[in-house]
C-alpha atoms as a PDB file:
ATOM      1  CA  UNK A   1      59.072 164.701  94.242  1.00  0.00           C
ATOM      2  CA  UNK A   2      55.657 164.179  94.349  1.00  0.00           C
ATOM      3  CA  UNK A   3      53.561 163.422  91.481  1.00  0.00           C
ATOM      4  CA  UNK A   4      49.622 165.258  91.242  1.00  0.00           C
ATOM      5  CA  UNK A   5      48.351 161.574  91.125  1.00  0.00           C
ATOM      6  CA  UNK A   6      50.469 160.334  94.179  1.00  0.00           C
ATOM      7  CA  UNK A   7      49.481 163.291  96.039  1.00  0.00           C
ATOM      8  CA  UNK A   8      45.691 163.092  94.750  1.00  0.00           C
ATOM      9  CA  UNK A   9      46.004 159.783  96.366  1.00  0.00           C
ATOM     10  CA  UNK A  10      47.283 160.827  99.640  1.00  0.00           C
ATOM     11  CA  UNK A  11      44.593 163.202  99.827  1.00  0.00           C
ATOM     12  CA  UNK A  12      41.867 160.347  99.036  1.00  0.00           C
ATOM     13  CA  UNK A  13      43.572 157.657 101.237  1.00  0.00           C
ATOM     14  CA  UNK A  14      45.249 158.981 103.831  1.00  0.00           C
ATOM     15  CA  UNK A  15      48.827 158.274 104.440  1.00  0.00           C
ATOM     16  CA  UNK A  16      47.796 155.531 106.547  1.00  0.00           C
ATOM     17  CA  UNK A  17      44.490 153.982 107.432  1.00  0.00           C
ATOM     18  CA  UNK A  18      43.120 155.422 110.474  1.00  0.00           C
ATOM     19  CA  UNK A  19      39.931 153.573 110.659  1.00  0.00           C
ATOM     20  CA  UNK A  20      42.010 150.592 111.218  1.00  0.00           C
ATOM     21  CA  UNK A  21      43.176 152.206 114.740  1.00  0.00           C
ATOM     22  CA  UNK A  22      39.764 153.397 115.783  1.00  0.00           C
ATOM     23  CA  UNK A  23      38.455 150.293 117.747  1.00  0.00           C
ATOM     24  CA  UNK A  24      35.500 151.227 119.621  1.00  0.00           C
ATOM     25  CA  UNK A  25      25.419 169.116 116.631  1.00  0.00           C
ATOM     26  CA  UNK A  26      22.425 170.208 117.419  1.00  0.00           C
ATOM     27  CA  UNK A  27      21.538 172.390 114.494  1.00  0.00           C
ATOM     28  CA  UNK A  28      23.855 175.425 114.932  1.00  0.00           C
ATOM     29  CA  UNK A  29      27.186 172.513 115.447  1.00  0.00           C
ATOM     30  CA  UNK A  30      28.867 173.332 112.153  1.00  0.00           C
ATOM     31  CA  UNK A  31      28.802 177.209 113.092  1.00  0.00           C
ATOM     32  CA  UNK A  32      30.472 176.317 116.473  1.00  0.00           C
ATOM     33  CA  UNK A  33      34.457 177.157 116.592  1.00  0.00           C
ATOM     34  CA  UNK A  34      37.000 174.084 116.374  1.00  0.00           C
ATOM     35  CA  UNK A  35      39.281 173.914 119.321  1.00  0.00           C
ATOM     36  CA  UNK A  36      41.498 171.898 116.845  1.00  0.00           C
ATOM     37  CA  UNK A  37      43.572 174.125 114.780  1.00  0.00           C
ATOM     38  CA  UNK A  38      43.980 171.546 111.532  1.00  0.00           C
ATOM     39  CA  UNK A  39      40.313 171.718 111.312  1.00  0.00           C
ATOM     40  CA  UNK A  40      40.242 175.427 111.879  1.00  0.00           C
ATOM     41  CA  UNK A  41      42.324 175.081 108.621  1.00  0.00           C
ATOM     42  CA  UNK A  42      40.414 172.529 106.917  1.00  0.00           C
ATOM     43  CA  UNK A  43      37.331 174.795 107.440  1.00  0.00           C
ATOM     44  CA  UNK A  44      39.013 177.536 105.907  1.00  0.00           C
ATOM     45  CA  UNK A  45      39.400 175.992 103.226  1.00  0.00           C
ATOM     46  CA  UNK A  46      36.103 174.278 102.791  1.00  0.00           C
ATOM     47  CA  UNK A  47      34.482 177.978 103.097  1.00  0.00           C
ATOM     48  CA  UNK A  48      36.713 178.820  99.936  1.00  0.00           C
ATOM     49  CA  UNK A  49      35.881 175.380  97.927  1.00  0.00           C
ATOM     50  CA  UNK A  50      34.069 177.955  94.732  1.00  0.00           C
ATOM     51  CA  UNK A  51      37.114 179.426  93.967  1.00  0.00           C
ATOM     52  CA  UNK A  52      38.141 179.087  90.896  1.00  0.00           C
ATOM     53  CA  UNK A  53      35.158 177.279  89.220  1.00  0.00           C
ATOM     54  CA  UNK A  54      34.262 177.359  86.053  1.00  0.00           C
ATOM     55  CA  UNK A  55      30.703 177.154  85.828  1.00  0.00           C
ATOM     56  CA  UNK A  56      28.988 174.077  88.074  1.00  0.00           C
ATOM     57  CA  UNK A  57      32.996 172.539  88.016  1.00  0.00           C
ATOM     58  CA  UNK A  58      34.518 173.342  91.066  1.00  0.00           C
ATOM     59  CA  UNK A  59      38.427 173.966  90.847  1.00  0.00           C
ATOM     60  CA  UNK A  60      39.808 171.148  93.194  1.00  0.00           C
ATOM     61  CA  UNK A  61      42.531 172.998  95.046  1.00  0.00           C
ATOM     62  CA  UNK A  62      40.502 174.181  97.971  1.00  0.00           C
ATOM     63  CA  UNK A  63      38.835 171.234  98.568  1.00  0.00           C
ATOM     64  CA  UNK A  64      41.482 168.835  98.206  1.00  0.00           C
ATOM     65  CA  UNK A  65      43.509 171.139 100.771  1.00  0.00           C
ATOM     66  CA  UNK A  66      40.728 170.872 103.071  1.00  0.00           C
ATOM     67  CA  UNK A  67      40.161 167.456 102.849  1.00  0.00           C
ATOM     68  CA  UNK A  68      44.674 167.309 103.678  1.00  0.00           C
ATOM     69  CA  UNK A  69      43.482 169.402 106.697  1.00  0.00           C
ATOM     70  CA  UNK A  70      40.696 167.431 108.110  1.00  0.00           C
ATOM     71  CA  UNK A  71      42.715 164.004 107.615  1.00  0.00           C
ATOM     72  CA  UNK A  72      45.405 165.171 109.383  1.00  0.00           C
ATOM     73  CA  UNK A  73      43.312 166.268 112.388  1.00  0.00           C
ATOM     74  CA  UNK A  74      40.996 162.900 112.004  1.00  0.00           C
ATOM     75  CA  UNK A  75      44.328 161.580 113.847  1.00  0.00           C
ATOM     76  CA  UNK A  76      42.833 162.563 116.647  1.00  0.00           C
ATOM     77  CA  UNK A  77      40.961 159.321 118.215  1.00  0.00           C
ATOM     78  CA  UNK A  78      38.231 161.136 119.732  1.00  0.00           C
ATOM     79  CA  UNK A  79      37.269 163.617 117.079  1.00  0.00           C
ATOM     80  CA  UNK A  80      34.309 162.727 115.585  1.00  0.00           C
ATOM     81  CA  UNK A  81      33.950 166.536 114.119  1.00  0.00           C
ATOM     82  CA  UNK A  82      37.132 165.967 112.035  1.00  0.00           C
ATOM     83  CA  UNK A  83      35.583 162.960 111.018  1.00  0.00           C
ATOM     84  CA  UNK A  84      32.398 164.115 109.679  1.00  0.00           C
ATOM     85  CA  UNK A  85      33.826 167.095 107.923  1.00  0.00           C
ATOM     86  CA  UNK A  86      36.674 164.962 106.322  1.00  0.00           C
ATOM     87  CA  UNK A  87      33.118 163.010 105.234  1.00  0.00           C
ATOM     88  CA  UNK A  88      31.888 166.265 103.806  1.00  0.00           C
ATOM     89  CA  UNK A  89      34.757 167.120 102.200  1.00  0.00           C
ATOM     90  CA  UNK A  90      35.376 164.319  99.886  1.00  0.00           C
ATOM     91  CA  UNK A  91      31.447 164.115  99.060  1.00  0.00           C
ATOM     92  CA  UNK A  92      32.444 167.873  97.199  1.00  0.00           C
ATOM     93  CA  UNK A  93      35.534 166.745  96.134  1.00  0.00           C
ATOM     94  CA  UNK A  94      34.100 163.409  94.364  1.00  0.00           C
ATOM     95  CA  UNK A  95      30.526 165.145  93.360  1.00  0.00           C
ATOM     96  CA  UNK A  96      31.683 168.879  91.762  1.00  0.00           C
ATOM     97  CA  UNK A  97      35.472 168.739  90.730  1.00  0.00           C
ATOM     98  CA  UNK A  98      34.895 166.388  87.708  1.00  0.00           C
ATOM     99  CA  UNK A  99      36.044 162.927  88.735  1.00  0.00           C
ATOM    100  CA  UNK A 100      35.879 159.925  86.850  1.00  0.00           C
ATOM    101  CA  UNK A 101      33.807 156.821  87.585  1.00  0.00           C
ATOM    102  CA  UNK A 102      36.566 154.846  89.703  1.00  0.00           C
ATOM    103  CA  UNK A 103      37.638 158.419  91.328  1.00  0.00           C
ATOM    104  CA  UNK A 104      34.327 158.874  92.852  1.00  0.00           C
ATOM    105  CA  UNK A 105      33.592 155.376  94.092  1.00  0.00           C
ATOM    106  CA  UNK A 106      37.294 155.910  95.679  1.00  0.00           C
ATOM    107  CA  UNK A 107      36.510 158.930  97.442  1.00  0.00           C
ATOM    108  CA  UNK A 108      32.935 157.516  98.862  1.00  0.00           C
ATOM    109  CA  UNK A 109      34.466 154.560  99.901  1.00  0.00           C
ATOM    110  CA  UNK A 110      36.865 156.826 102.037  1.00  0.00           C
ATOM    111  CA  UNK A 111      33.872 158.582 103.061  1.00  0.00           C
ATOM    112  CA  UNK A 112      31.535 156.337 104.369  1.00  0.00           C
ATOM    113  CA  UNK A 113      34.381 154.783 105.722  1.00  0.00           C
ATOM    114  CA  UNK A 114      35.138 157.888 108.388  1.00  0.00           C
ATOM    115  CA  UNK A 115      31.487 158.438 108.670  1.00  0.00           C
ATOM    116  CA  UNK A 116      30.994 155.676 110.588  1.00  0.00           C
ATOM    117  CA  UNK A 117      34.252 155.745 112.531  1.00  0.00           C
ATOM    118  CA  UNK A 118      32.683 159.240 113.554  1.00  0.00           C
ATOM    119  CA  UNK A 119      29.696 156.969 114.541  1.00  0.00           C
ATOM    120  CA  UNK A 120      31.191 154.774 116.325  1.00  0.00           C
ATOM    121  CA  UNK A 121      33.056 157.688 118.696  1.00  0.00           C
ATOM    122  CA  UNK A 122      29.576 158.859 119.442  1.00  0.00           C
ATOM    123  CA  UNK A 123      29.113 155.748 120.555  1.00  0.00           C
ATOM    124  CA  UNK A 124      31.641 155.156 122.679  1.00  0.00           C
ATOM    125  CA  UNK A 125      30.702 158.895 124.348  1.00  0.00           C
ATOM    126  CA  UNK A 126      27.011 157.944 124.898  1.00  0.00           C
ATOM    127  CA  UNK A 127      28.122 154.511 126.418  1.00  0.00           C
ATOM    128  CA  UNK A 128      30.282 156.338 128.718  1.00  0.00           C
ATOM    129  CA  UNK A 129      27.423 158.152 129.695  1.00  0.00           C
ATOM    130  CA  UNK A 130      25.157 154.860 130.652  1.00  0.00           C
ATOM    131  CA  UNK A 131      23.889 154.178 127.071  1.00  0.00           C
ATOM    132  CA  UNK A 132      23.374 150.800 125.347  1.00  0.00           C
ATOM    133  CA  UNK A 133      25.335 149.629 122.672  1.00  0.00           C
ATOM    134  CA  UNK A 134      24.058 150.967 119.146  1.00  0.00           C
ATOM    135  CA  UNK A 135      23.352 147.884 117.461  1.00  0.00           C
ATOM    136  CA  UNK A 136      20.510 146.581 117.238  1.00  0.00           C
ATOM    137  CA  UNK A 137      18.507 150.015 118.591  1.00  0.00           C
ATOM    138  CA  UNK A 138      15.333 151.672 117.196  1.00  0.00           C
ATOM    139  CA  UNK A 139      16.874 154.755 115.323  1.00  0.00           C
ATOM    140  CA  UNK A 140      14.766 156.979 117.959  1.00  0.00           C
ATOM    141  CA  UNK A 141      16.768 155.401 120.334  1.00  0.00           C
ATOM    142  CA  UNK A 142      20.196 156.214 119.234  1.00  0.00           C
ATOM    143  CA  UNK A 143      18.793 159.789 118.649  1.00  0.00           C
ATOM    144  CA  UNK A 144      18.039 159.853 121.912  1.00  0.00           C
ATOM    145  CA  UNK A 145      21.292 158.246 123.032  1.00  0.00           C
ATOM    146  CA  UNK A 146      23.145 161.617 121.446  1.00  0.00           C
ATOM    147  CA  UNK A 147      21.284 164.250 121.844  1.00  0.00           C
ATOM    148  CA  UNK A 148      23.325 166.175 123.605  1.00  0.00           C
ATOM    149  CA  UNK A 149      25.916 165.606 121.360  1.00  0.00           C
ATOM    150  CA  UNK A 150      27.013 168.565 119.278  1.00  0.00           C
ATOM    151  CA  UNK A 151      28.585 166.543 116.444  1.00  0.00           C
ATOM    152  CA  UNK A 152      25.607 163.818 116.381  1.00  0.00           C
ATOM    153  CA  UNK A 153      23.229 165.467 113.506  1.00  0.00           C
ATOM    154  CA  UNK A 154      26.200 166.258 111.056  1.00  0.00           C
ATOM    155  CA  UNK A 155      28.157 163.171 111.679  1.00  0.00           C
ATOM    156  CA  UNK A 156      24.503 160.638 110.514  1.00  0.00           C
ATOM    157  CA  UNK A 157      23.625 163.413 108.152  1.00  0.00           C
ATOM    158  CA  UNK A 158      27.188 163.535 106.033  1.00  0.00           C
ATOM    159  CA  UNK A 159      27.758 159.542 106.724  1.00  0.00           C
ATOM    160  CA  UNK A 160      24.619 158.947 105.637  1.00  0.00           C
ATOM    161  CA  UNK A 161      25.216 160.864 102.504  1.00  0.00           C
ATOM    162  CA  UNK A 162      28.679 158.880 101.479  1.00  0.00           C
ATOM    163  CA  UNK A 163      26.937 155.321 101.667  1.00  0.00           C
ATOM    164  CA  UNK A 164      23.791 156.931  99.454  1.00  0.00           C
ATOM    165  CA  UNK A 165      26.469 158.314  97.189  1.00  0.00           C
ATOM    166  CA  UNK A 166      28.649 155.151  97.477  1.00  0.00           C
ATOM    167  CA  UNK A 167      25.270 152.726  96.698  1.00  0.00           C
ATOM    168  CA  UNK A 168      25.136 154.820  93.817  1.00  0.00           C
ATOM    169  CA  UNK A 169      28.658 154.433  92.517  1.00  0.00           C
ATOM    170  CA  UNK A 170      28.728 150.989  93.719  1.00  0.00           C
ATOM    171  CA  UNK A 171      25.348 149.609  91.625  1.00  0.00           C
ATOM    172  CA  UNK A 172      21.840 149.721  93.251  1.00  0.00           C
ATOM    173  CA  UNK A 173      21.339 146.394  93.742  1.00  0.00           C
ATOM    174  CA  UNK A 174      25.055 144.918  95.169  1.00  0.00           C
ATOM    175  CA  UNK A 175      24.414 148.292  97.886  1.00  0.00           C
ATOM    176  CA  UNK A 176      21.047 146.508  98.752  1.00  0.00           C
ATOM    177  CA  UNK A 177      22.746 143.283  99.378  1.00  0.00           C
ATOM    178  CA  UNK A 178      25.102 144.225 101.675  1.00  0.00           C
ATOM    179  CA  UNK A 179      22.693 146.388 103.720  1.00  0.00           C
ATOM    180  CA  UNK A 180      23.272 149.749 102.424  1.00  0.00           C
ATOM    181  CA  UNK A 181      19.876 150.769 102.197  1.00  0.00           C
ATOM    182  CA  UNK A 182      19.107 150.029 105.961  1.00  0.00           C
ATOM    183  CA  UNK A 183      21.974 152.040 107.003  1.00  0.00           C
ATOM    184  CA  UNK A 184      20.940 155.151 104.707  1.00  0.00           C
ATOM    185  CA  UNK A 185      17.424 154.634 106.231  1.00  0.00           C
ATOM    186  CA  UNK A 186      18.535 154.744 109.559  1.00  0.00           C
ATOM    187  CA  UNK A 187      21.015 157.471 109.948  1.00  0.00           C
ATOM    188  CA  UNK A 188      18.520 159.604 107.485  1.00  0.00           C
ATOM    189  CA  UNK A 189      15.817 158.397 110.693  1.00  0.00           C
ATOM    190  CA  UNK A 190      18.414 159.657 113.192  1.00  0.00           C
ATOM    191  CA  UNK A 191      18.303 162.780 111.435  1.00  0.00           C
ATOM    192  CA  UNK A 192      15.399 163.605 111.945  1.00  0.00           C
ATOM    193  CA  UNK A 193      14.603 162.622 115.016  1.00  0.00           C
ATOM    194  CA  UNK A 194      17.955 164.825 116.806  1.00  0.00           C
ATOM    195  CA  UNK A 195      16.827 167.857 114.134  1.00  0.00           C
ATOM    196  CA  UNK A 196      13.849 167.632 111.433  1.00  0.00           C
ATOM    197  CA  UNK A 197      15.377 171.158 110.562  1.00  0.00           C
ATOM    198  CA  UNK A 198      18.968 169.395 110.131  1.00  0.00           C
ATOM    199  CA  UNK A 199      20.588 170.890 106.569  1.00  0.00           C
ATOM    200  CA  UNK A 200      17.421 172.297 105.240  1.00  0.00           C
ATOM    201  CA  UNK A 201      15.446 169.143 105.673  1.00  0.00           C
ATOM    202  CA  UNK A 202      18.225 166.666 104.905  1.00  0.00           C
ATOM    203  CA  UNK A 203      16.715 164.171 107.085  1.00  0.00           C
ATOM    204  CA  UNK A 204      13.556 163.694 105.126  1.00  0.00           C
ATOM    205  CA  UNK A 205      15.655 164.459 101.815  1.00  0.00           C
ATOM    206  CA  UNK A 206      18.430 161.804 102.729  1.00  0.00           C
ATOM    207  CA  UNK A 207      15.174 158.946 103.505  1.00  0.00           C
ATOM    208  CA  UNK A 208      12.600 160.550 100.541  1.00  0.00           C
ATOM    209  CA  UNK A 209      15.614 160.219  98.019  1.00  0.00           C
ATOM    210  CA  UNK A 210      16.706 156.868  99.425  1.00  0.00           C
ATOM    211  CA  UNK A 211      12.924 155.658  98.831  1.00  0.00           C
ATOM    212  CA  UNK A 212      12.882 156.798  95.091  1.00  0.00           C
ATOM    213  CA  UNK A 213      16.271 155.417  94.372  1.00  0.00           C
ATOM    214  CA  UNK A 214      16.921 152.258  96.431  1.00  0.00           C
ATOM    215  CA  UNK A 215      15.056 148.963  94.183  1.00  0.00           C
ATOM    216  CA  UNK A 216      12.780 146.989  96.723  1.00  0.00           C
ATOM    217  CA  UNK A 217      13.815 143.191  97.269  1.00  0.00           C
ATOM    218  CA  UNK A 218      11.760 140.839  98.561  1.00  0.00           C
ATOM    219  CA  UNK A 219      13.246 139.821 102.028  1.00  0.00           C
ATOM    220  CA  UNK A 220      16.021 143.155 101.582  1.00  0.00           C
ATOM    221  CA  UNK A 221      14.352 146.404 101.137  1.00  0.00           C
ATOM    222  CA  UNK A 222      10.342 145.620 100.986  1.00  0.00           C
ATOM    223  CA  UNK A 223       9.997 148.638 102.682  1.00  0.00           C
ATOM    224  CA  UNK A 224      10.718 150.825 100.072  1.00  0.00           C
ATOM    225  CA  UNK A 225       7.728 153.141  98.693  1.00  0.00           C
ATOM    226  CA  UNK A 226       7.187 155.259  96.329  1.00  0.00           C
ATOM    227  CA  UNK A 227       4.596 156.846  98.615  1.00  0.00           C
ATOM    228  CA  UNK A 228       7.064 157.106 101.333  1.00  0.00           C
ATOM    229  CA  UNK A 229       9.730 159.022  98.877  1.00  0.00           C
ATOM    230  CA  UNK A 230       6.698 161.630  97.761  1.00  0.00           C
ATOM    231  CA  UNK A 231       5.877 161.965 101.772  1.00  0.00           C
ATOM    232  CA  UNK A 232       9.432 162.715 103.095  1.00  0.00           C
ATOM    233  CA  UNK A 233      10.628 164.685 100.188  1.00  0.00           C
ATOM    234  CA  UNK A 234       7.888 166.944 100.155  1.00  0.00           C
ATOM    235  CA  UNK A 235       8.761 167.096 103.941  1.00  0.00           C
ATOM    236  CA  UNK A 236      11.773 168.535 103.073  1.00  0.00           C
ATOM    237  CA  UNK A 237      10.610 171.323 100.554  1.00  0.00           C
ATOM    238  CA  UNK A 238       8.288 172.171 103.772  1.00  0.00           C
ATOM    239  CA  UNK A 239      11.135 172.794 105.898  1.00  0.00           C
ATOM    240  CA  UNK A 240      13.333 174.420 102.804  1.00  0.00           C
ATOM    241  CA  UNK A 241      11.387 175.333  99.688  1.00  0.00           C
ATOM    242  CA  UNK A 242      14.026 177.671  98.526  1.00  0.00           C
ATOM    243  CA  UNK A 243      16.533 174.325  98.626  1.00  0.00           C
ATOM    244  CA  UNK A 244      17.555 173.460  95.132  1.00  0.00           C
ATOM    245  CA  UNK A 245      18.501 169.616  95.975  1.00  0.00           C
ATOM    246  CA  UNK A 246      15.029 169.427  98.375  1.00  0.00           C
ATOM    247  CA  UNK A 247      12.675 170.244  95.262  1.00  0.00           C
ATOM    248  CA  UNK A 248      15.243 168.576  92.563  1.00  0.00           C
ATOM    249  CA  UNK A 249      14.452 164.884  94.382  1.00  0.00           C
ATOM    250  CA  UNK A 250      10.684 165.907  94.237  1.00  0.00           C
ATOM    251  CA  UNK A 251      10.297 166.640  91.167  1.00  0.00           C
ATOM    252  CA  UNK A 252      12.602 163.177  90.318  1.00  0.00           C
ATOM    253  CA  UNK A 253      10.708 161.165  91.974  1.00  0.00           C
ATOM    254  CA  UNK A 254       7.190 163.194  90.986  1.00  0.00           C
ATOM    255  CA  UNK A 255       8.150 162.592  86.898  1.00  0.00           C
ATOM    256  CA  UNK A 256       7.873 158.603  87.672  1.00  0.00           C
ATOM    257  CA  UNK A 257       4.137 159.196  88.158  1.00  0.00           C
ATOM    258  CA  UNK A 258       1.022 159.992  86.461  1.00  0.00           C
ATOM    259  CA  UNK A 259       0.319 163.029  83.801  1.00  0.00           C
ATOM    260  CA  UNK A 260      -0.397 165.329  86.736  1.00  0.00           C
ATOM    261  CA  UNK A 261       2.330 164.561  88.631  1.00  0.00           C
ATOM    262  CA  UNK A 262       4.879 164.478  85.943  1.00  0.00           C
ATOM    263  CA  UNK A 263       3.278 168.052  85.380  1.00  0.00           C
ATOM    264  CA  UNK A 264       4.166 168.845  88.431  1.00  0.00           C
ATOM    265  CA  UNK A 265       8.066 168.190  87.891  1.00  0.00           C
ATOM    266  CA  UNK A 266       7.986 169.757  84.985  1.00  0.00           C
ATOM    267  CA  UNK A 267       7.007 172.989  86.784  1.00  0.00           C
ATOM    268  CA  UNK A 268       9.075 172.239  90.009  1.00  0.00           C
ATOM    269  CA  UNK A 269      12.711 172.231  87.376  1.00  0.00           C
ATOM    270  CA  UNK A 270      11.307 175.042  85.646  1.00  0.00           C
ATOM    271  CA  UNK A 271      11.701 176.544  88.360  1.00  0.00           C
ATOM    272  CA  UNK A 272      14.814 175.802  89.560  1.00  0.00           C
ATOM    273  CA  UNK A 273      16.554 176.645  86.078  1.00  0.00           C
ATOM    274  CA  UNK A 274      15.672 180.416  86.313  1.00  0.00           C
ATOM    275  CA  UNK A 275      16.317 180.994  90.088  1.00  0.00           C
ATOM    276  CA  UNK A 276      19.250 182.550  91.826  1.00  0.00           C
ATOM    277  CA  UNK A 277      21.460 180.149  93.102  1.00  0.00           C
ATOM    278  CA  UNK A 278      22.612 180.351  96.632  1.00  0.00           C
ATOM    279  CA  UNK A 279      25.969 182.052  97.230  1.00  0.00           C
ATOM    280  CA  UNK A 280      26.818 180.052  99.880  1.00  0.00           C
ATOM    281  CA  UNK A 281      26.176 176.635  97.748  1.00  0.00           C
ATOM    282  CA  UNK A 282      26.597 178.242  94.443  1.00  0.00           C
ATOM    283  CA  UNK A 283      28.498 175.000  93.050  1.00  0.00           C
ATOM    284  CA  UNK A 284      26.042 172.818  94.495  1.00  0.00           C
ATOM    285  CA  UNK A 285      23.177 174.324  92.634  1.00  0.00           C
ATOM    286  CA  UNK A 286      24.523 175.286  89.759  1.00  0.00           C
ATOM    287  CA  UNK A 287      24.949 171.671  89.780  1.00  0.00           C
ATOM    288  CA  UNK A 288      21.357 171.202  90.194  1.00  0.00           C
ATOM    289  CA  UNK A 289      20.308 173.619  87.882  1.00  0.00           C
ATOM    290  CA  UNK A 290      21.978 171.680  85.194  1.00  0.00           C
ATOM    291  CA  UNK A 291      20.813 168.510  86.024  1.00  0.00           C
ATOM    292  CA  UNK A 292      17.574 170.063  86.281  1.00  0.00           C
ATOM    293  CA  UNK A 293      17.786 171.614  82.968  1.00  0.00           C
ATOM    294  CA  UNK A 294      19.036 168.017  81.280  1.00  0.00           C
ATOM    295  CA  UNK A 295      15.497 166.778  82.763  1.00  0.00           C
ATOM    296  CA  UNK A 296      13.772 169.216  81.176  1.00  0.00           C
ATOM    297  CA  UNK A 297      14.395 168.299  77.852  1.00  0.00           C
ATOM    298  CA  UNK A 298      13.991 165.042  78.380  1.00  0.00           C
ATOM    299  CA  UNK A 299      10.628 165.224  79.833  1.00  0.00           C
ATOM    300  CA  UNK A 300       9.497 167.352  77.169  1.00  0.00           C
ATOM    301  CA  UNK A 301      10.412 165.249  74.598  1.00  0.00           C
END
């Protein structure tokens, strides 16, 4: 019989490690019908990951199911779309169903992991097609490289959101050693330049957030700026200003500055505690809402 932790464990794991084996969306992709009938399944049950929350806590049945369903198809060697949804999938399951320190950094370890063997399959498509090798490249380049890729956007967007979550888990500063923050920066670049539009401006969210969050190193990240964070985060609330997360970072990154601007935050999360949360993310920002709410009386101290 299986025990809830062993099976927790295949869920987070995998009953094998597939990135071992792997060797080598335009902005309507995740809409687009699987021909692959585990991730058919896996989206089914992504689409019913609310059910049975209580409050921001998402119940972690559905999820965990889906994330079973999209591990099973990420057997496939060429399916970069199971991939990137497995990627998704364990970013709710470690961020909104109540897991513990080490369960999270377990779960983004998994994810960032799959992210970039979904990376490296676009790869190998756009070198079939006469492209250069990714390394090295200008992140306009790659963009370029995969633009006619359906599963391009999603795949840097959601990879690009397990090493920001896993730099977080992991400590700040060890992430900047080992080259986190370039990665984040690049795939947030990507982004934007195959869809500004990408996830409600999650291009300029992923890079503003990364800017206000990653510490700048002499010789490792000198290019982070504050400025920078302010610019591509209120990019973001341009393309999206009804996005909870998109105004959230803002006003974050907003309360570090002067008496206007920390007026400015103050109004931005005042905002976001009394508005309607979006059914279709309603864990997500009733996540936000709380976090925003925590600020609040902190700020007002």
């Amino acid at each position: 019989m299986i025990t809830s932790v062993a099976f927790f464990a295949i869920l987070v794991f995998g009953a094998q490690d597939r990135g071992a084996q792997e060797k080598v969306e335009g902005p309507n992709a995740i809409n687009l019908p699987s021909q692959n009938p585990l991730i058919t399944e896996g989206d089914a049950h992504y689409a019913r990951r609310q059910d049975g929350r209580v409050g921001a806590l998402a119940n972690p049945r559905e999820i965990a199911l889906a994330v079973a369903s999209y591990d099973r198809a990420s057997e496939a060697p060429d399916s970069a779309e199971a991939r990137w949804k497995l990627a998704r999938a364990l970013y709710f399951l470690a961020a909104y169903t109540g897991q513990d320190a080490d369960g999270q950094a377990a779960i983004y370890e998994k994810a960032r992991r799959v992210g970039d063997d979904a990376i490296h399959i676009l790869e190998r498509r756009a070198k079939n097609r006469g492209a250069a090798p990714f390394e090295g490249r200008a992140p306009s380049d790659i963009a370029a490289a995969v633009l006619s890729d359906r599963d391009a956007a999603p795949t840097f967007f959601w990879t690009g959101v397990a090493w920001g979550q896993w730099a977080l888990t992991s400590g700040k500063m060890k992430a900047a050693r080992t080259g986190a923050a370039e990665k984040i920066r690049d795939d947030a670049m990507i982004v934007i330049a195959l869809d500004p539009e990408f996830e409600e401006g999650g291009g300029y969210r992923i890079l503003g957030r990364l800017h206000h969050q990653a510490p700048k190193l002499p010789f490792l990240t000198p290019w982070v700026s504050r400025e920078k964070a302010l610019e591509n985060l209120r990019r973001a609330v341009a393309v999206n200003d009804r996005n909870f997360v998109n105004r959230h970072f803002l006003a974050e990154a907003l309360a570090d500055g002067g008496a206007a601007e920390r007026a400015e935050a103050v109004k931005i999360e005042e905002k976001i505690a009394v508005d309607a949360p979006s059914p279709g993310h309603l864990v997500e920002d009733l996540s936000t809402q709380e976090e925003a709410k925590k600020n609040l009386v902190q700020w007002k101290k």
